[in-house]
Protein backbone atom coordinates (compact mmCIF):
# COMPACT_ATOMS: atom_id res chain seq x y z
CA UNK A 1 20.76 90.16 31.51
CA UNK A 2 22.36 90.22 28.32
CA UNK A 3 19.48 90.48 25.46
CA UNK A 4 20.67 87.46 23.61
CA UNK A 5 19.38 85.67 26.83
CA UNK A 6 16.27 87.63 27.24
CA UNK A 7 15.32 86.98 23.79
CA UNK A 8 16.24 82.96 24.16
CA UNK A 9 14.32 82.66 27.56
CA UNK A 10 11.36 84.67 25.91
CA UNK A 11 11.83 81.39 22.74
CA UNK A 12 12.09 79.39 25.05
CA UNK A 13 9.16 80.20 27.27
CA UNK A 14 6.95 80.10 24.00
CA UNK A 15 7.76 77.22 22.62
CA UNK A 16 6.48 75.30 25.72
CA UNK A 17 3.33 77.33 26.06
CA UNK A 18 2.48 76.28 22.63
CA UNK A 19 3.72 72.87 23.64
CA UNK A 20 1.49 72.58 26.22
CA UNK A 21 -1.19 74.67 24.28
CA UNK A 22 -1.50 71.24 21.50
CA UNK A 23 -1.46 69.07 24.15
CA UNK A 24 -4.23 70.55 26.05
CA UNK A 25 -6.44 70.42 23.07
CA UNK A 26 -4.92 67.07 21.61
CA UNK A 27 -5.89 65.57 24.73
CA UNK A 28 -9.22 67.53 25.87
CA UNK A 29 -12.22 64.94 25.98
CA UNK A 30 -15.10 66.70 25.11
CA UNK A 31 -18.61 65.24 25.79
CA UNK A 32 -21.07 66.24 22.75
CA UNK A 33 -24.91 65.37 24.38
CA UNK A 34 -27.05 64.74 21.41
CA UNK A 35 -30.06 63.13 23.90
CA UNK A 36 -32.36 65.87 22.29
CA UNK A 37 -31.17 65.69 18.70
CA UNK A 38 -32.07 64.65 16.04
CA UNK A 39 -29.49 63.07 13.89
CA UNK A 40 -30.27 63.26 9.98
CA UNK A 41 -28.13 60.66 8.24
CA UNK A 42 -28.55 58.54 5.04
CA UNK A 43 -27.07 55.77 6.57
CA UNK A 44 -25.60 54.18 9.72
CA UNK A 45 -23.53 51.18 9.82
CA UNK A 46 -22.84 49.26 13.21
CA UNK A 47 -19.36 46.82 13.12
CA UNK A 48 -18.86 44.51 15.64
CA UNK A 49 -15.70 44.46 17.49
CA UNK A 50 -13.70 42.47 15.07
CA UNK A 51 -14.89 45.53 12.20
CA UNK A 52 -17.67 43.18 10.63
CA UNK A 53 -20.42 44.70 9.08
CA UNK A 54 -23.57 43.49 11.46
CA UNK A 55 -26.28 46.19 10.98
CA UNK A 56 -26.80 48.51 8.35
CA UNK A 57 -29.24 50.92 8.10
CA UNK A 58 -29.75 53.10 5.00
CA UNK A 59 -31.10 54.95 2.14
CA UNK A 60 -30.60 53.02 -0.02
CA UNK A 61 -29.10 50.00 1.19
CA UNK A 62 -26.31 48.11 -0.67
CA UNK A 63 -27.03 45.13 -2.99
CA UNK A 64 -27.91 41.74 -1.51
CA UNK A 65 -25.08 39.52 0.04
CA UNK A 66 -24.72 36.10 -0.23
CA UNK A 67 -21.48 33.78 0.55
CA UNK A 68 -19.54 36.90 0.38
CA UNK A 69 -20.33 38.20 -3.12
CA UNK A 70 -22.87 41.72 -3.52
CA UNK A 71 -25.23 41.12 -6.18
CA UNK A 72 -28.09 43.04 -7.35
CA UNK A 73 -32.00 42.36 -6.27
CA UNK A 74 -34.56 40.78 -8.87
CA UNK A 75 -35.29 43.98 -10.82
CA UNK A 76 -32.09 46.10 -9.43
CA UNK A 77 -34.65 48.45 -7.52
CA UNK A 78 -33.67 50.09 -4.63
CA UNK A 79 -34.49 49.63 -1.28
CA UNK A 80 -34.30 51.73 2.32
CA UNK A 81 -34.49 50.11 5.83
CA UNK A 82 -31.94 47.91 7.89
CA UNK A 83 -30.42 45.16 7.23
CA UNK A 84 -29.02 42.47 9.50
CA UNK A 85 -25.15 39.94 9.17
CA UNK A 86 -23.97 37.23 10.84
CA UNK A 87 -20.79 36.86 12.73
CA UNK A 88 -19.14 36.69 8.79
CA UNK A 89 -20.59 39.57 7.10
CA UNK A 90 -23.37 37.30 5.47
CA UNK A 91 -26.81 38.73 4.81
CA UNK A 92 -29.15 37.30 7.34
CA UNK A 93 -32.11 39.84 6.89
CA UNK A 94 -33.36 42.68 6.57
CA UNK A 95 -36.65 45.46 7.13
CA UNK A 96 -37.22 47.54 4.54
CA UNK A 97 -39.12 49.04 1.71
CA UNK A 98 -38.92 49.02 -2.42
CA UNK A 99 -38.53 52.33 -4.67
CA UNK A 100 -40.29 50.25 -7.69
CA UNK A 101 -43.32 49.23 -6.02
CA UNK A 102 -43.72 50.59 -2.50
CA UNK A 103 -44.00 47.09 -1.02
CA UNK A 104 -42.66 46.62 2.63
CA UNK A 105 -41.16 43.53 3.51
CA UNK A 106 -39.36 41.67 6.58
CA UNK A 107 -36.68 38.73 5.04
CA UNK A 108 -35.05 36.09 7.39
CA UNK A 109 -32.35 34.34 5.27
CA UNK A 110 -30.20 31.20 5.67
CA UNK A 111 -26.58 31.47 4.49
CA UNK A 112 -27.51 30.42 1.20
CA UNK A 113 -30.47 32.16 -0.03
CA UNK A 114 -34.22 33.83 1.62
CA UNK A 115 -36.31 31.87 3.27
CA UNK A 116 -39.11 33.59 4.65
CA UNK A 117 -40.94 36.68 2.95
CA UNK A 118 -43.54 38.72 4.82
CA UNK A 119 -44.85 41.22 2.59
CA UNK A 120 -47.42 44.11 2.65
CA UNK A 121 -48.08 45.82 -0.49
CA UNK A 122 -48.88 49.79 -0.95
CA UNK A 123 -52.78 48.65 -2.10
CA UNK A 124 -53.29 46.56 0.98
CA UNK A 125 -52.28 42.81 0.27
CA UNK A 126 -50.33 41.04 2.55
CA UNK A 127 -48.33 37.61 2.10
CA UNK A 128 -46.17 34.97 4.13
CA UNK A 129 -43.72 33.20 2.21
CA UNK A 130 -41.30 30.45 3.52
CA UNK A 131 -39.59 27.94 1.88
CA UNK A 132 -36.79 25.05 2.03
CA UNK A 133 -33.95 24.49 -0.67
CA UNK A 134 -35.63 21.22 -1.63
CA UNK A 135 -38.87 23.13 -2.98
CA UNK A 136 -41.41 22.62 0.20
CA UNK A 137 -42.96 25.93 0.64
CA UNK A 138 -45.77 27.83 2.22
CA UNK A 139 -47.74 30.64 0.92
CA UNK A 140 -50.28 32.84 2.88
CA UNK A 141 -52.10 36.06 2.08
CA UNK A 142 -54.77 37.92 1.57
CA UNK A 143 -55.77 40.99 -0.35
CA UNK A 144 -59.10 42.61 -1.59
CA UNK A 145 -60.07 40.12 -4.10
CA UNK A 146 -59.53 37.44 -1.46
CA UNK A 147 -57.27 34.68 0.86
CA UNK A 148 -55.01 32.10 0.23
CA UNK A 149 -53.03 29.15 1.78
CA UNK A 150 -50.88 27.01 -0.71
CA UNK A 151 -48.29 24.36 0.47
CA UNK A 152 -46.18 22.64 -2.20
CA UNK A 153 -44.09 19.65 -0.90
CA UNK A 154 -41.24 18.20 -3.14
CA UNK A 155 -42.72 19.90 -5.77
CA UNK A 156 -46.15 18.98 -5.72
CA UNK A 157 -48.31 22.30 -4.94
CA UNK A 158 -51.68 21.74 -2.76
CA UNK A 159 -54.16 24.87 -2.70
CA UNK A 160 -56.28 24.43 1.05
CA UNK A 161 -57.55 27.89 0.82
CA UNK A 162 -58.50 30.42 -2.22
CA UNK A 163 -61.41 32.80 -2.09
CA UNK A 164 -62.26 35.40 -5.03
C-alpha cells in the first residue's frame, strides 16, 4: 500500500470514529435520580404546555399581576411562597409570607383584583377577609385583645361581634 493511502484510510477511519464519538454522546439519554435530593433553588416556575406562567414558587416572588400589567404590592415589600395563574398568565393567588412584617397570608383573587385575605400575623392574630367589587365585605379575626365579625353591605358597615 502506497503511504498516501495508508495515511488517507488512517483520516479517514478517524474522522468517523469521532463522528460516531459526538453522536454517541449527542444522543446518550442519561437518567439523573434526584429521589433522595434535596434541591436548593430560589425559585421554580411551572409553564403549562402552551409556555404560560401557572405556578411560581420563589424567594422573592415577582410583583403582583393583574390584567396583564406587574405592579408593585401596597408598601413594595417583598414576599416568598407560591403563587398561582390562570389559563392567561393572570394572578389568581398565592401562599406566602411578608419581609416587612412577617405576616403569612393565603389570597384567592378574581381577574380583577383580591378577594379573599386569610391572614396570621407573627404576634398571633388571625383574620378572614372577603369582599365583592360593589363594597359588601366580611371581616373575621381574632387576636389577644379580642374577636371580631364585621359585615358591611353597599357600604353600610354592621359590627355583630367585638370583644376587648
Amino acid at each position: 500500500m502506497k503511504n498516501s493511502t495508508l495515511k488517507f484510510l488512517l483520516l479517514a477511519n478517524l474522522l468517523v470514529t469521532i463522528g460516531l464519538v459526538i453522536y454517541v454522546i449527542r444522543n446518550q439519554q442519561v437518567e439523573i435520580d434526584l429521589s433522595d435530593e434535596i434541591l436548593k433553588v430560589r425559585g421554580l416556575v411551572v409553564t403549562d404546555s402552551t409556555g404560560v406562567e401557572r405556578v411560581i414558587i420563589g424567594s422573592h416572588l415577582p410583583p403582583a399581576q393583574s390584567q396583564g400589567y406587574r405592579f408593585y404590592r401596597g408598601d413594595n415589600s417583598g414576599v416568598s411562597g407560591v403563587m398561582l395563574y390562570d389559563h392567561e398568565g393572570q394572578e389568581r393567588g398565592g401562599y406566602v409570607t411578608d419581609d416587612s412584617y412577617g405576616n403569612v397570608f393565603l389570597t384567592l383573587d378574581s381577574k380583577i383584583s383580591q378577594r379573599v385575605l386569610f391572614m396570621a400575623e407573627p404576634q398571633g392574630a388571625a383574620s378572614l377577609k372577603m369582599w365583592a367589587k360593589n363594597g359588601n365585605q366580611l371581616n373575621l379575626g381574632t387576636s389577644d385583645e379580642g374577636t371580631w365579625l364585621e359585615t358591611s353591605k353597599n357600604g353600610v358597615k354592621k359590627t355583630f361581634l367585638k370583644t376587648d
